[in-house]
Protein backbone atom coordinates (compact mmCIF):
# COMPACT_ATOMS: atom_id res chain seq x y z
CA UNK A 1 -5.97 7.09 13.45
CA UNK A 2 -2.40 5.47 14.35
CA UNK A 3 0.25 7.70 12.88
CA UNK A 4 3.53 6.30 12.37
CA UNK A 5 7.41 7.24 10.39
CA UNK A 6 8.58 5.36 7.65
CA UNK A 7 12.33 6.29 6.96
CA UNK A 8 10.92 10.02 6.78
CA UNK A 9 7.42 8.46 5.09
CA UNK A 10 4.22 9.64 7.19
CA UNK A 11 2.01 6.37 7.47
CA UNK A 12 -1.69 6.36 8.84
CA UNK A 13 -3.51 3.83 9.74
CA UNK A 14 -7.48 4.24 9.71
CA UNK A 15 -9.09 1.41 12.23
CA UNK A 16 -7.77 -1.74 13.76
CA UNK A 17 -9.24 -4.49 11.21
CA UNK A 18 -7.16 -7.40 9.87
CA UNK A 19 -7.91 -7.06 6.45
CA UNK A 20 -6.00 -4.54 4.82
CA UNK A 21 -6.05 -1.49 1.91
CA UNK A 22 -3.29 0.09 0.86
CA UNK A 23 -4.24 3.66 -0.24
CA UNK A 24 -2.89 6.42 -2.64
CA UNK A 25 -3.68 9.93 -2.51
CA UNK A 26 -3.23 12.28 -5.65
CA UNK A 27 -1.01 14.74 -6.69
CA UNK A 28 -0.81 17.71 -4.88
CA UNK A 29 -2.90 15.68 -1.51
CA UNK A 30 -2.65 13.82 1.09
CA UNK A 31 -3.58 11.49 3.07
CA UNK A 32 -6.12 12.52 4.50
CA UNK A 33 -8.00 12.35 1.34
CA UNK A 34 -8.93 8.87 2.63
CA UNK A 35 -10.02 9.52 5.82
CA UNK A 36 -13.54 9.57 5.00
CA UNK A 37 -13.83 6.48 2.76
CA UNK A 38 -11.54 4.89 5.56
CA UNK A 39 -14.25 5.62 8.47
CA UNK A 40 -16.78 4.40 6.12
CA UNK A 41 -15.57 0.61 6.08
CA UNK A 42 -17.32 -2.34 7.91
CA UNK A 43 -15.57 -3.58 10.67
CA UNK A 44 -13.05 -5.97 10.11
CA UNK A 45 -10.98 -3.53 7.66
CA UNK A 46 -8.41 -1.08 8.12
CA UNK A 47 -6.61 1.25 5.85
CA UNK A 48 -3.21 2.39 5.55
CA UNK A 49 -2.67 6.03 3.45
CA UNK A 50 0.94 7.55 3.86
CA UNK A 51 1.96 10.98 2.54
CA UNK A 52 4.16 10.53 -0.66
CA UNK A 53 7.76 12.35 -0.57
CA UNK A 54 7.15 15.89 -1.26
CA UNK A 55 3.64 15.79 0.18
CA UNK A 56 1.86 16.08 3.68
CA UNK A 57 4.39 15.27 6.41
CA UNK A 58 6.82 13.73 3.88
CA UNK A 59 7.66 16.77 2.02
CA UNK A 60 11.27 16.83 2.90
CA UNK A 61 11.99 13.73 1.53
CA UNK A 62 14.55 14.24 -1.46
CA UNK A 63 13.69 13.84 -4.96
CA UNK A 64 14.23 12.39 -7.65
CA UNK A 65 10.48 11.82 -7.30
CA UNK A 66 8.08 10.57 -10.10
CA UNK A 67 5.74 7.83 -9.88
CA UNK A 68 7.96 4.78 -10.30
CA UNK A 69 9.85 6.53 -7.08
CA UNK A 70 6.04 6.63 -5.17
CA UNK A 71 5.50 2.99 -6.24
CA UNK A 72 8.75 2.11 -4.60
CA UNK A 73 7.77 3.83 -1.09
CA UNK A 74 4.40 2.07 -1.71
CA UNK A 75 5.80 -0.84 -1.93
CA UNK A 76 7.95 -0.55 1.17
CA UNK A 77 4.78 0.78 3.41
CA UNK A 78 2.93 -2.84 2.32
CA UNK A 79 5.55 -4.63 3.35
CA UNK A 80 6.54 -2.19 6.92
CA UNK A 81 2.29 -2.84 7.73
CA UNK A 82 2.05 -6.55 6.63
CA UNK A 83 0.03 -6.09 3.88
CA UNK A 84 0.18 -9.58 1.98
CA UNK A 85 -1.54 -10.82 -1.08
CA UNK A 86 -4.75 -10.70 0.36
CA UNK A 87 -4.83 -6.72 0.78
CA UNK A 88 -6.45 -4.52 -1.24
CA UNK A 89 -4.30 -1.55 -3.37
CA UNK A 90 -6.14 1.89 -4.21
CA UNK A 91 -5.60 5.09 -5.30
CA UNK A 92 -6.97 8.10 -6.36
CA UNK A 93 -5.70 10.26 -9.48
CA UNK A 94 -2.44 10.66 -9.73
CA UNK A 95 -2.26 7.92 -6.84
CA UNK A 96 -4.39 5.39 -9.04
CA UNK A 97 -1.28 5.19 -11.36
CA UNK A 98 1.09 4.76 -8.69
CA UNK A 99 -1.15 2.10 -7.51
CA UNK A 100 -0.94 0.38 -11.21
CA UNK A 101 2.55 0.51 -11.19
CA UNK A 102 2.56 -0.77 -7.43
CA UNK A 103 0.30 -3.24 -8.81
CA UNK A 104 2.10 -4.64 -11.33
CA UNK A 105 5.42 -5.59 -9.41
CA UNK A 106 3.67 -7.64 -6.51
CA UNK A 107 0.44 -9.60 -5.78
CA UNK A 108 -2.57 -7.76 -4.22
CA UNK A 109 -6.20 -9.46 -3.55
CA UNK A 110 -7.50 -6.73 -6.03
CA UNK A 111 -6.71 -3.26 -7.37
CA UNK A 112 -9.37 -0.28 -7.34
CA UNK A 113 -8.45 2.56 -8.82
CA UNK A 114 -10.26 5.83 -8.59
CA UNK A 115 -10.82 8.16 -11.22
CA UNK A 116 -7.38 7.73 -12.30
CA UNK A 117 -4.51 4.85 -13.82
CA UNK A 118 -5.76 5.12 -17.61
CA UNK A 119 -3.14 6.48 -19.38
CA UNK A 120 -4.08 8.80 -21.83
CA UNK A 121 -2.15 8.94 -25.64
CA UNK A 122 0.99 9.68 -25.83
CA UNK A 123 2.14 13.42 -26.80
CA UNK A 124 2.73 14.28 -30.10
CA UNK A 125 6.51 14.44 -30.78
CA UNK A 126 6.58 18.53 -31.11
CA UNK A 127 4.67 19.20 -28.54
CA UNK A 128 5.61 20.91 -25.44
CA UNK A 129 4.73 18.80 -22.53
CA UNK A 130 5.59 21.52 -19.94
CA UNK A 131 3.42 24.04 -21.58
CA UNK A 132 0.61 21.08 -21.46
CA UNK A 133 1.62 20.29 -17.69
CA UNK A 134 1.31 24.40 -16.74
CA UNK A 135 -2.05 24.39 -18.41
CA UNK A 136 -3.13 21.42 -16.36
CA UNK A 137 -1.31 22.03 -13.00
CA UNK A 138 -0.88 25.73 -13.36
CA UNK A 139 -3.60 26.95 -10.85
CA UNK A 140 -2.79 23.94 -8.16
CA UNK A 141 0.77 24.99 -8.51
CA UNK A 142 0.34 28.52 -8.16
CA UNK A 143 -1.74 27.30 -5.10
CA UNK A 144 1.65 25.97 -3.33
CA UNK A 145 3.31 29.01 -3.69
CA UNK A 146 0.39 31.56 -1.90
CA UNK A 147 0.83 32.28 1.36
CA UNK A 148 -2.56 32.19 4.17
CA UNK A 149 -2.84 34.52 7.11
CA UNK A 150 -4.92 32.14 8.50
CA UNK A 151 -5.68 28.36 8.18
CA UNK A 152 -9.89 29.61 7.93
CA UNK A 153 -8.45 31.84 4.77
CA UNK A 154 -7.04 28.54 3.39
CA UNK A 155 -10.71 26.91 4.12
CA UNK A 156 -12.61 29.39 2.91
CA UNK A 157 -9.91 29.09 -0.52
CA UNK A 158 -10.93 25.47 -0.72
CA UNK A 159 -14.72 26.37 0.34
CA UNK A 160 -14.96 28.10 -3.04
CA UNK A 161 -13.46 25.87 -5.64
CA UNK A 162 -16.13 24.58 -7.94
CA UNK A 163 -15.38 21.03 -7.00
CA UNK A 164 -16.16 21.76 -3.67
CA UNK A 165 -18.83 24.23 -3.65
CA UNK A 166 -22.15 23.25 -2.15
CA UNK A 167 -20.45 20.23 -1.55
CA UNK A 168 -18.36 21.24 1.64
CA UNK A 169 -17.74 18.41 4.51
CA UNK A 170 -16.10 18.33 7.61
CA UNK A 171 -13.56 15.69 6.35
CA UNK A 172 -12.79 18.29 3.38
CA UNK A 173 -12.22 20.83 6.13
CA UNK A 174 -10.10 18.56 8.19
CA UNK A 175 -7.91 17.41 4.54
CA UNK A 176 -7.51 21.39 3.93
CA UNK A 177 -6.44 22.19 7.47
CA UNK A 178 -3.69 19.44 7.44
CA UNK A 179 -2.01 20.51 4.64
CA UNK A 180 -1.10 24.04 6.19
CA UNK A 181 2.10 24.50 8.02
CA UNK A 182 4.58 27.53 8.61
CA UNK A 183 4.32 30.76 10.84
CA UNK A 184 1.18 32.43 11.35
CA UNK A 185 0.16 35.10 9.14
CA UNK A 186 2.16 32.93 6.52
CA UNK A 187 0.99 29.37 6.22
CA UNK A 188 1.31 27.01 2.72
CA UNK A 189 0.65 23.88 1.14
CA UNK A 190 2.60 21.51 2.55
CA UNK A 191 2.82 20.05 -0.81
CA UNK A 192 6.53 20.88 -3.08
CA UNK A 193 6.40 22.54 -6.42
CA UNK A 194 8.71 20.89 -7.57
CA UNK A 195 7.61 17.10 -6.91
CA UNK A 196 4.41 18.31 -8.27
CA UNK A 197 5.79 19.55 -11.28
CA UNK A 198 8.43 16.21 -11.80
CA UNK A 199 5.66 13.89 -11.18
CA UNK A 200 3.10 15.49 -13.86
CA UNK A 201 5.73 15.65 -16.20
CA UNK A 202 6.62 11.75 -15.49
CA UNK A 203 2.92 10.82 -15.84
CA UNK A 204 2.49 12.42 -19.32
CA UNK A 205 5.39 10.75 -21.03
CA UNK A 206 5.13 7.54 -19.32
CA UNK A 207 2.05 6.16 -20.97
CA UNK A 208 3.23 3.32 -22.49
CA UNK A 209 5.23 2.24 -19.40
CA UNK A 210 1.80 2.43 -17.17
CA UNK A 211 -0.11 0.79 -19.98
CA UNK A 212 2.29 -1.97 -19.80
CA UNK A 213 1.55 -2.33 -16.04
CA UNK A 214 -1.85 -2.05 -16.09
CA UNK A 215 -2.33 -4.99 -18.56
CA UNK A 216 0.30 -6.92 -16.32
CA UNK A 217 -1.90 -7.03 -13.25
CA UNK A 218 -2.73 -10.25 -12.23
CA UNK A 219 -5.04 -9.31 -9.83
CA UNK A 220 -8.52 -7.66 -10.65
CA UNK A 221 -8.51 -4.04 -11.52
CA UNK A 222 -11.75 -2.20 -10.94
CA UNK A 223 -12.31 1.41 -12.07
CA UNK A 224 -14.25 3.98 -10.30
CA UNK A 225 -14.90 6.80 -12.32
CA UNK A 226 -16.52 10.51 -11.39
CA UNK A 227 -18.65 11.37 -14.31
CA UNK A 228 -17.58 15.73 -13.84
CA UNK A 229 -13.91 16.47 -13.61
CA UNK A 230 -11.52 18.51 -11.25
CA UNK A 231 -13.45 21.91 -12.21
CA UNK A 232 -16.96 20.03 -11.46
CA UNK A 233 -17.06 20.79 -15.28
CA UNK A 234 -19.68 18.20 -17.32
CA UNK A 235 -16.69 16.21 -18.51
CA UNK A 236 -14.67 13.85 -15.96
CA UNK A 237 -11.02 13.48 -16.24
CA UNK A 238 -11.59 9.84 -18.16
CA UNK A 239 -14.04 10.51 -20.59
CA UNK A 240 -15.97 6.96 -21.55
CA UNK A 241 -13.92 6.54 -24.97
CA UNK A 242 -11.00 6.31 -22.58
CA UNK A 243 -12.07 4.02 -20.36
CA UNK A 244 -14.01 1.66 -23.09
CA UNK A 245 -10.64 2.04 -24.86
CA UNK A 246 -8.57 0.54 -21.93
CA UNK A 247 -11.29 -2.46 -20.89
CA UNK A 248 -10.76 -3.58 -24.41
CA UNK A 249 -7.40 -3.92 -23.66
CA UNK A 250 -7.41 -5.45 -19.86
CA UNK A 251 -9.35 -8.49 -19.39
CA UNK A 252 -9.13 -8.15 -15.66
CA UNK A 253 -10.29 -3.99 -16.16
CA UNK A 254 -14.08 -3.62 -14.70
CA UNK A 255 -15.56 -0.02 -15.18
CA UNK A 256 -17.94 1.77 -13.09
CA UNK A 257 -19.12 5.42 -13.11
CA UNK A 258 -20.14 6.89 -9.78
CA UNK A 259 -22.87 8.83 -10.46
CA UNK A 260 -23.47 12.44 -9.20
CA UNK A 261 -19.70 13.22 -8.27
CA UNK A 262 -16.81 14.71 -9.29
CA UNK A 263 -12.97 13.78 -9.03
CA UNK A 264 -12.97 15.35 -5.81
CA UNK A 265 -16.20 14.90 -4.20
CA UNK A 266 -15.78 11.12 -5.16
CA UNK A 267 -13.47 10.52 -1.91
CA UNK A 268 -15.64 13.31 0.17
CA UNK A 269 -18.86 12.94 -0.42
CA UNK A 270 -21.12 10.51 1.98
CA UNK A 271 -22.75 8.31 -0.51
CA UNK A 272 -19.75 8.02 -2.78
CA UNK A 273 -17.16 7.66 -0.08
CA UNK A 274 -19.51 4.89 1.65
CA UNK A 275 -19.97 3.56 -2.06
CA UNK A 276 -15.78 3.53 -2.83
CA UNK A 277 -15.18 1.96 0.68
CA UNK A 278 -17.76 -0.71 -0.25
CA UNK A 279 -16.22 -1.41 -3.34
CA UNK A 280 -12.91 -1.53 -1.75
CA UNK A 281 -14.24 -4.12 0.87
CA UNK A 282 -16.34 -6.22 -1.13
């Protein structure tokens, strides 16, 4: 892995291929949530992940932050790696709408998104969107403000969450472990609040301007989809009438469940990283 600085943006690049994938990680990760799809590509490929401001080794990057911001630094990382028309864009969750708003702006060979980039209806004109956002986001926020004695206290946090028991790997160990920083006997997340918090709040009232990109994608858009969600409950975080919804809508849309995954084990897992980076290479 080649690591690199981007005007304060933390670039990796994952092999030594020609032909290139731009990848986006989700909302409170990094990028090393690629790193195991990444090692699973044929030869000839390489991958390039950075850590969005307020994430990873980008977290002191200034706001204002929100996804048309991300798509911007996107942007700029495809063009600093010399990723032309003929790379591949990706992302997963909150990434995969980054990615269809990177999408949208300039050419890419194809765009894969993973378990994210639908957007879902727009909120109802009383409601309270940051009541909706804490319900969502409240437990991985309240994450980013705990303190670790130790980075094994920090695995052994991640070790239990449903997504991830019984379904532990040692590229979910080495995703958790990068993430820490800060003295010993008081490590955090890496990842800010506050971006998390601005960025949740931009995706929920922004439907109509991601729908908009998503239909203006002139490349192909495939959809990979994890059939249990973030809790590894029974119901993934695009339920079909979503997704049946949106490939009505998108010619160029082509959905695909992953079987036996969730939206975390999607990326971690052997047989559905090795399936993702196949798609992504094919």
């Amino acid at each position: 892995m080649k690591l690199e600085d981007l005007d304060g943006l933390r670039i990796a690049t994952f092999g030594t291929g020609p032909r290139r994938i731009v990848a986006v990680h989700g909302i409170t990760a990094s990028l090393m949530a690629w790193a195991a799809v990444a090692r699973r590509l044929p030869p000839g490929w390489s991958l390039v992940a950075m850590d969005l401001r307020g994430r990873g080794h980008s977290r002191d990057l200034p706001g204002p932050y929100g996804l048309a911001r991300h798509a911007e630094d996107v942007l700029r990382v495809a063009e600093h790696v010399g990723a032309g028309p003929e790379a591949v864009l990706t992302g997963h969750s909150m990434g995969a709408y980054v990615a269809v708003l990177a999408g949208a702006r300039r050419r890419f060979a194809k765009v894969v998104l993973v378990d994210g980039g639908l957007p879902f209806p727009p909120p109802a004109p009383d409601a309270d969107v940051d009541a909706e956002i804490e319900a969502t986001l409240g437990p991985a926020i309240a994450r980013l403000s705990r303190t670790f004695a130790t980075a094994d206290d920090y695995v052994g946090f991640f070790r239990a969450h449903p997504a991830f028991a019984g379904n532990w790997t040692p590229e979910a160990e080495e995703y958790v472990r990068y993430d820490l920083f800060g003295p010993a006997g008081a490590l955090l997340s890496r990842a800010v609040g506050e971006a998390v918090r601005e960025d949740g709040r931009w995706m929920r009232v922004n439907g109509e301007r991601i729908g908009a990109a998503l239909a203006a994608i002139e490349a192909p858009v495939h959809l990979l989809r994890a059939p249990r969600g973030l809790l590894d409950q029974d119901v993934g975080m695009l339920p079909d009438e979503l997704a049946t919804a949106w490939t009505s809508k998108v010619p160029l849309l082509r959905d695909e469940v992953v079987a036996d995954c969730n939206h975390y084990t999607i990326l971690f897992d052997d047989r559905c990283a090795s399936l993702v980076a196949g798609r992504l290479s094919s």
